[in-house]
Protein backbone atom coordinates (compact mmCIF):
# COMPACT_ATOMS: atom_id res chain seq x y z
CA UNK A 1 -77.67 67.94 2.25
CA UNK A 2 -75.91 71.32 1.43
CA UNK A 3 -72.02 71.28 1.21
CA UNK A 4 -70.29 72.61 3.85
CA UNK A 5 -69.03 76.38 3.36
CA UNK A 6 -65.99 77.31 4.30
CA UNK A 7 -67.25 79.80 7.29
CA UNK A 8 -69.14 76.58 8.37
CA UNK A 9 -65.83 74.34 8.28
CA UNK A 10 -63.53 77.26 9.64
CA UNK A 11 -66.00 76.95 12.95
CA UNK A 12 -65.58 73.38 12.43
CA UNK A 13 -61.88 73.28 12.48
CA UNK A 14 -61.73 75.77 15.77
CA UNK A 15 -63.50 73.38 17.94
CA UNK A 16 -61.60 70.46 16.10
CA UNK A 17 -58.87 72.03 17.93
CA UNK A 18 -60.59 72.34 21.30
CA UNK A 19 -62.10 69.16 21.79
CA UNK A 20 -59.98 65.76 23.05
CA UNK A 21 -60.05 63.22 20.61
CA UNK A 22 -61.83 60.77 22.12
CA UNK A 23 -65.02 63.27 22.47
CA UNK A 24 -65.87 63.80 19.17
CA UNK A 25 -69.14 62.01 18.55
CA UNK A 26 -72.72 62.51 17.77
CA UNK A 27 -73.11 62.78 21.71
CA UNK A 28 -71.14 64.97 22.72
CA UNK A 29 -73.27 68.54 24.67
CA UNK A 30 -70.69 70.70 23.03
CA UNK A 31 -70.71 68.97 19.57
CA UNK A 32 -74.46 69.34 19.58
CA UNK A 33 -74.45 73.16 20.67
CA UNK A 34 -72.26 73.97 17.92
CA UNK A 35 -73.83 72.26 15.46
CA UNK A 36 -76.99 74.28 15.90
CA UNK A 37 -75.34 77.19 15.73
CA UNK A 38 -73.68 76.25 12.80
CA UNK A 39 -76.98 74.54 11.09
CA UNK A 40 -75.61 71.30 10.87
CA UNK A 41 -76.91 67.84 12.63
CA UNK A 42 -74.59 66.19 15.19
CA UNK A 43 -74.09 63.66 13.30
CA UNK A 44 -72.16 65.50 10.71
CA UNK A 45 -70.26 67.69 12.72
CA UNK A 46 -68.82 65.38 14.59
CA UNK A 47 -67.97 63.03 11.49
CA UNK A 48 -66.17 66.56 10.21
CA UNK A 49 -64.52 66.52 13.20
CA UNK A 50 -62.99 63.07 12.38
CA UNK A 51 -62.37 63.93 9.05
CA UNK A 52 -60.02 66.63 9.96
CA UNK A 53 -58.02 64.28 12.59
CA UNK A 54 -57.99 61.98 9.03
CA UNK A 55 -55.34 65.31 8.11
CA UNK A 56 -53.55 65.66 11.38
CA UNK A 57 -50.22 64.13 11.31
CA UNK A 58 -50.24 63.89 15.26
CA UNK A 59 -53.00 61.62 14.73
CA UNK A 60 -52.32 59.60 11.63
CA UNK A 61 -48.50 58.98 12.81
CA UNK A 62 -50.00 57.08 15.93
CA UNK A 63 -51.93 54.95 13.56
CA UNK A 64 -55.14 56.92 14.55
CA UNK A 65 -56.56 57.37 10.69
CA UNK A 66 -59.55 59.19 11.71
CA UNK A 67 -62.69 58.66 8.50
CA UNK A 68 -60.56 59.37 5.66
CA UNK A 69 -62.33 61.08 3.66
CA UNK A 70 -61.78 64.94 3.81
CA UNK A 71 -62.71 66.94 1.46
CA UNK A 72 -60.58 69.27 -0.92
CA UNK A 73 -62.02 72.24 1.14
CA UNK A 74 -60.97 70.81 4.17
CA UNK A 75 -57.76 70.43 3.33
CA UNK A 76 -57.45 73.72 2.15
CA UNK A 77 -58.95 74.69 5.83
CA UNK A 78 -56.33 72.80 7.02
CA UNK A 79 -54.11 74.11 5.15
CA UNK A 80 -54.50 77.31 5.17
CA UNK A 81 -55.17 78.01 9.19
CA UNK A 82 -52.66 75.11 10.66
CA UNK A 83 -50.30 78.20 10.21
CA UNK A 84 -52.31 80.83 11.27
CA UNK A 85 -53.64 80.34 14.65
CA UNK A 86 -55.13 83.84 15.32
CA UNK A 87 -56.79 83.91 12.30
CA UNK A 88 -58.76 80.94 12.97
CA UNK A 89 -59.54 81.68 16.62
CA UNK A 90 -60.53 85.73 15.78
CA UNK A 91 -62.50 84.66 12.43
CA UNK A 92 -64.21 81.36 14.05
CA UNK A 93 -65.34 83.75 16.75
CA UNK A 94 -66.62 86.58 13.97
CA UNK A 95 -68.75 83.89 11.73
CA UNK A 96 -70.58 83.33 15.02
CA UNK A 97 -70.84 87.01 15.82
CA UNK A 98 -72.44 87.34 12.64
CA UNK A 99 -74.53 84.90 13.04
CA UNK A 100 -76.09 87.03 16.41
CA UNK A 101 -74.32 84.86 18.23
CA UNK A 102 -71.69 86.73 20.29
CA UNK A 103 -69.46 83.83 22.69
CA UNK A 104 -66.79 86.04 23.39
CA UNK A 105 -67.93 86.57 27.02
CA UNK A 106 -67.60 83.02 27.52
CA UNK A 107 -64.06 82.98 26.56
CA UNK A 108 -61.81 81.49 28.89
CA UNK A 109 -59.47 84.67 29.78
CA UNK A 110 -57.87 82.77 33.04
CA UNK A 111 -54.58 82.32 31.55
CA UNK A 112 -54.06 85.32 29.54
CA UNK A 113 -51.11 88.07 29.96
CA UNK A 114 -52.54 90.74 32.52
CA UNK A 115 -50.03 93.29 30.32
CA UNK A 116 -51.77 92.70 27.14
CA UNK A 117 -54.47 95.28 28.63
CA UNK A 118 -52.25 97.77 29.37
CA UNK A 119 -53.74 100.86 27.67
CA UNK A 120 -55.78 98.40 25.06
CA UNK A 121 -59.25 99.21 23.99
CA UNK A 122 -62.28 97.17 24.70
CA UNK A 123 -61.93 95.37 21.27
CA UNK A 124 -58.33 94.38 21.70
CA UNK A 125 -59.26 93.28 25.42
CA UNK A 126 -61.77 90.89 23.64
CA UNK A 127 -59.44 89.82 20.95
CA UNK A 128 -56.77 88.98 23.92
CA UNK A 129 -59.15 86.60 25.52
CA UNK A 130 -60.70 84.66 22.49
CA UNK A 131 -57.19 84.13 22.06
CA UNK A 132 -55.88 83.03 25.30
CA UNK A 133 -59.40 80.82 25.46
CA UNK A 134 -58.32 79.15 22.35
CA UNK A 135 -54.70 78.39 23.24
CA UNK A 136 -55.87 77.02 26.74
CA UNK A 137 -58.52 75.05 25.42
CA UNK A 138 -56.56 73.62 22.69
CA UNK A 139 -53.34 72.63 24.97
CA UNK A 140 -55.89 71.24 27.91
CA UNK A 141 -58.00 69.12 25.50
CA UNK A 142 -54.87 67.90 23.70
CA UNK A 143 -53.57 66.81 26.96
CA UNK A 144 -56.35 65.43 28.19
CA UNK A 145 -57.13 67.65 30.90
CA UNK A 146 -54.24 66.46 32.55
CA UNK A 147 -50.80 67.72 33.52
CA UNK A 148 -48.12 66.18 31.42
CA UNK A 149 -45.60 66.04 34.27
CA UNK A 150 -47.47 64.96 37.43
CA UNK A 151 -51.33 63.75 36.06
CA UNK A 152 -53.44 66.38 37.72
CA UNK A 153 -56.52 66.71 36.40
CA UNK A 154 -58.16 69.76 38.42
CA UNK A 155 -58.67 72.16 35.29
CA UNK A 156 -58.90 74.99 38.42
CA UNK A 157 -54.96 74.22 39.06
CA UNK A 158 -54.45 73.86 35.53
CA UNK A 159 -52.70 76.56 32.75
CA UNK A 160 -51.98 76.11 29.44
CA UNK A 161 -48.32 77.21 29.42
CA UNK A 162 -46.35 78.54 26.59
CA UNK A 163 -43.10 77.21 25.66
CA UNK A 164 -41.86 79.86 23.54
CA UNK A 165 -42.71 83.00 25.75
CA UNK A 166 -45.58 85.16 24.90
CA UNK A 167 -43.98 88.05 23.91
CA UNK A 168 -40.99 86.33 22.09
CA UNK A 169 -43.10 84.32 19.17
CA UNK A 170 -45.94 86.68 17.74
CA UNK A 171 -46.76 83.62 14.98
CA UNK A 172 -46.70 80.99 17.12
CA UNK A 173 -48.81 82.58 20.68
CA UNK A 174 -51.73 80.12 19.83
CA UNK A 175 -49.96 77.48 18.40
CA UNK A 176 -51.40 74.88 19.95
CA UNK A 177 -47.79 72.73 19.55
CA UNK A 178 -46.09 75.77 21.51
CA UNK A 179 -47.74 74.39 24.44
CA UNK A 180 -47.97 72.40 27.85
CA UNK A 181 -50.15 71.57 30.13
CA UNK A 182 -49.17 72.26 33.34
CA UNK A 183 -50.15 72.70 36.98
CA UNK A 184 -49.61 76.25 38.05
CA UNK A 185 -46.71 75.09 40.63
CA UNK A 186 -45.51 73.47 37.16
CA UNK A 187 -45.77 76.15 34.87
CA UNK A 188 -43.91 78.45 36.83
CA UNK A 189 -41.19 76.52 37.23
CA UNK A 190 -41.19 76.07 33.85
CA UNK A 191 -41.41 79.44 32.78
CA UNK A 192 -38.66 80.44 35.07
CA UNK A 193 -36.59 78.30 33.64
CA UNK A 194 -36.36 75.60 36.54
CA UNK A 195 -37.37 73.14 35.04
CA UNK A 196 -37.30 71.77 31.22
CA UNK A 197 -38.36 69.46 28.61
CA UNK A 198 -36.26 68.20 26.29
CA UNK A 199 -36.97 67.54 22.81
CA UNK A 200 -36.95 63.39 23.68
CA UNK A 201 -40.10 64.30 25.89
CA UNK A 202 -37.36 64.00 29.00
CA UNK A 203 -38.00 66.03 32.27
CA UNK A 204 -34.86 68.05 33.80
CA UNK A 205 -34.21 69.82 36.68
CA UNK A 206 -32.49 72.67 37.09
CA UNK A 207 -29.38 72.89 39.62
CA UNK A 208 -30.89 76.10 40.44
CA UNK A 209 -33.62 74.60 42.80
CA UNK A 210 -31.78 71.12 43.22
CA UNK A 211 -30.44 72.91 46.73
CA UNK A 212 -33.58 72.63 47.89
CA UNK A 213 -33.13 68.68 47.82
CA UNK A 214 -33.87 68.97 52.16
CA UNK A 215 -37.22 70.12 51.38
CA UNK A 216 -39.83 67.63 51.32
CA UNK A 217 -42.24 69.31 49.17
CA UNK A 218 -39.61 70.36 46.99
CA UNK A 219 -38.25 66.63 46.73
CA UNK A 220 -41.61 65.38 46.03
CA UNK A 221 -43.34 67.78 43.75
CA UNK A 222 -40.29 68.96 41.52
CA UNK A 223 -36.76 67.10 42.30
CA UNK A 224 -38.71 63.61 41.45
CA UNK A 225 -39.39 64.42 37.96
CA UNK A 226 -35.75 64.78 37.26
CA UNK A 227 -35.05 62.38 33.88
CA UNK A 228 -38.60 61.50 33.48
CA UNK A 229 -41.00 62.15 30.92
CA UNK A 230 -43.74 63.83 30.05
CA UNK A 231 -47.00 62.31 29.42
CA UNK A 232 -47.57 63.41 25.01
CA UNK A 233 -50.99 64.77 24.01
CA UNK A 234 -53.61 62.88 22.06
CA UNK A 235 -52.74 65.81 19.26
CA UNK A 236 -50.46 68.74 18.83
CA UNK A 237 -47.40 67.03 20.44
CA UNK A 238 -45.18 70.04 21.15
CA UNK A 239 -42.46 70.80 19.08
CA UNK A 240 -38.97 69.80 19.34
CA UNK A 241 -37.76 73.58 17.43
CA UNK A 242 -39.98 74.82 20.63
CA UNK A 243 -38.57 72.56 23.04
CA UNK A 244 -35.58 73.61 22.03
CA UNK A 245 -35.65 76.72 22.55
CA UNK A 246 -36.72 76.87 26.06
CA UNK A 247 -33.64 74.60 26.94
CA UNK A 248 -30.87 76.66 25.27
CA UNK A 249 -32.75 80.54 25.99
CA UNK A 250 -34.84 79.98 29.39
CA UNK A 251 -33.63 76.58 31.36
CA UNK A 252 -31.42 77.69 33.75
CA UNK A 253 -29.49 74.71 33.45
């Protein structure tokens, strides 16, 4: 068999980042797509798959060891685009596009910024969604498809919400540990600063909407999270700089 090259493993490492843990095997629709695309058998995809969560300290610090045996190019993969989000998403998506294989009208643009197309050209307006498909898809699949404060699992009602705002972290937009997953009711609250997460994974409310405490819905959907927590990811736990941040700049506390 011919060793992987690095356009091969940078494709490899996207969908690494897309795909729950627990779904990476031999089996798996997606995991056999991509492997044709890519050349590569099932079978080894999805064992490079594990071999990357063998370098992912979210996994390995839950005892998770994944198959161990990466490769000195995939640690340099790892390396080199664990910091560098965009780059991985955009040049993922190019190595297919080269390949005649253009996905980037498949790309999941529901939870993108409608004021990143302000005055854009077509080519930015397709680099804004394979990014915003990325981010989503790596926040859902970390979290299971679920959101981390109340369970729902209707992707429909589901966002992928930023942490550190859009427009305040260039570096970190598709960070995948700048993230939540959230139910829309959920992520607005959160992103006006109503509600918070602490660094502890802790839930708090903010006074702001604790007036509304004669409100049933309110009581039920919002005011009962107060001092719970959050359910964490399977990978890319957020992080507590992050988490931070939206308590002392946003929460309106």
């Amino acid at each position: 068999m011919e060793k992987w090259t690095r356009d091969q493993l940078k494709v490899a490492f996207s969908l690494y980042c897309q795909m729950p843990y627990g779904k990476m095997h031999h089996r798996n629709p997606e995991i056999i797509r991509v492997a044709k695309l890519i050349n590569r058998t099932p079978s080894a995809l999805a064992m490079k798959l594990v071999n990357f969560a063998s370098l992912d300290p979210s996994i390995i610090n839950t005892g998770r060891k994944g198959l161990g045996n990466a490769s000195s190019l995939d640690k340099e993969i790892w390396d080199e685009f664990n910091a560098d989000w965009e780059t991985l998403a955009l040049e993922s998506q190019s190595i297919l596009q080269a390949m005649g294989i253009d996905e980037s009208q498949n790309s999941d643009s529901e939870n993108q910024p409608l004021e990143s197309y302000f005055g854009e050209t077509r080519k930015a307006q397709v680099e804004v969604r394979i990014k915003q498909s990325f981010f989503r898809k790596a926040v859902l699949s970390s979290y299971e498809g679920r959101c981390c404060m109340t369970g729902l699992n209707d992707q429909r009602l589901l966002l992928a919400s930023h942490i550190v705002p859009w427009g305040k972290s260039k570096q970190d937009r598709l960070n995948p540990r700048n993230g939540l997953c959230l139910s829309a009711l959920h992520d607005r609250a959160f992103d006006k600063g109503l509600i918070t997460v602490e660094p502890d994974a802790r839930i708090r409310i903010s006074g702001a909407i604790k007036v509304l405490a004669d409100n049933e819905f309110a009581r039920r959907a919002l005011l009962s999270l107060d001092q719970k927590f959050i359910s964490l990811p399977s990978k890319f736990p957020p992080s507590e700089e992050f988490l931070k941040y939206h308590n002392q700049q946003i929460f309106l506390g």
